[in-house]
Protein backbone atom coordinates (compact mmCIF):
# COMPACT_ATOMS: atom_id res chain seq x y z
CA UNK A 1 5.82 87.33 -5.61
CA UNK A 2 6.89 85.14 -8.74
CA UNK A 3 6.67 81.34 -8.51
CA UNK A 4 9.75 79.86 -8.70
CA UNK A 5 11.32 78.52 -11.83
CA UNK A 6 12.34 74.63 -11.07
CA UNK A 7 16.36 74.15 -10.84
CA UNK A 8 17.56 72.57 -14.41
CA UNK A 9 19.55 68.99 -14.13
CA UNK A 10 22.19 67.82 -16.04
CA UNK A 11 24.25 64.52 -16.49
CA UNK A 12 28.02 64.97 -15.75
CA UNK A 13 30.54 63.38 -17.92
CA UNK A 14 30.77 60.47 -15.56
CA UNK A 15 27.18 59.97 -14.96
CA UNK A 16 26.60 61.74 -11.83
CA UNK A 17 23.32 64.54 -12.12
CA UNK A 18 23.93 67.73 -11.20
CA UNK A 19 21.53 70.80 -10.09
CA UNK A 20 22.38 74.55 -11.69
CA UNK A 21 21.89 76.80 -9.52
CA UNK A 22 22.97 79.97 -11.56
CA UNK A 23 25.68 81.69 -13.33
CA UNK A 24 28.63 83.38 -11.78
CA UNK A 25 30.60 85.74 -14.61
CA UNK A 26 30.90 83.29 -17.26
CA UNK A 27 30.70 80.14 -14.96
CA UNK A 28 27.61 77.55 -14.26
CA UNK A 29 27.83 77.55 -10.35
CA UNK A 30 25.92 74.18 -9.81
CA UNK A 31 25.47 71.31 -6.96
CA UNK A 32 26.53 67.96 -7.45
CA UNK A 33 24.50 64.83 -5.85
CA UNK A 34 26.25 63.64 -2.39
CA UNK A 35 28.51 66.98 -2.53
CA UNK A 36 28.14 69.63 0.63
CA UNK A 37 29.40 72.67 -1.59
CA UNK A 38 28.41 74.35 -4.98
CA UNK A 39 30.77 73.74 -7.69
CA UNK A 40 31.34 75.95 -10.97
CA UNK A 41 32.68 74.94 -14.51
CA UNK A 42 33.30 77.81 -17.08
CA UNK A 43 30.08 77.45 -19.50
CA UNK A 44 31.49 76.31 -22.88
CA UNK A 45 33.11 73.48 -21.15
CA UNK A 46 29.82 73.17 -19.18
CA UNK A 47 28.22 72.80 -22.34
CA UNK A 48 30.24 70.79 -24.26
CA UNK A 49 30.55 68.17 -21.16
CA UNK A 50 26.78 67.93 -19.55
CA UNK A 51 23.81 66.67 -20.61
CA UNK A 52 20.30 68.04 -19.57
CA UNK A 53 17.73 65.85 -18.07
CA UNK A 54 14.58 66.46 -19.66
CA UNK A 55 11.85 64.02 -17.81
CA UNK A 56 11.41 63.96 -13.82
CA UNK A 57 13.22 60.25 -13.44
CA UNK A 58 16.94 59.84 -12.64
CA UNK A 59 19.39 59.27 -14.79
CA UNK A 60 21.13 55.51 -14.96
């Protein structure tokens, strides 16, 4: 069994972090903080709009 690769973070355009959790067709399927459901964005607007978090603290 293969260790499990950590779940990449990202700052939403309004400041909120969100968790991807994969990639549905040509969508990032991700969770946002404080929401029950996954959420997807189509990836170039995914990319132009978040932000990944590259240390282990929060975001402000």
């Amino acid at each position: 069994m293969s260790p499990q690769k950590p779940k990449r973070r990202f700052k939403s355009p309004h400041g909120r972090t969100v968790t991807v959790l994969g990639m549905s067709g040509r969508c990032v399927v991700f969770m946002r903080e404080d929401y029950p459901h996954p959420c997807q964005q189509p990836l170039e607007k995914f990319k132009a709009e978040y932000a990944e978090v590259t240390d282990d603290r929060r975001p402000e």
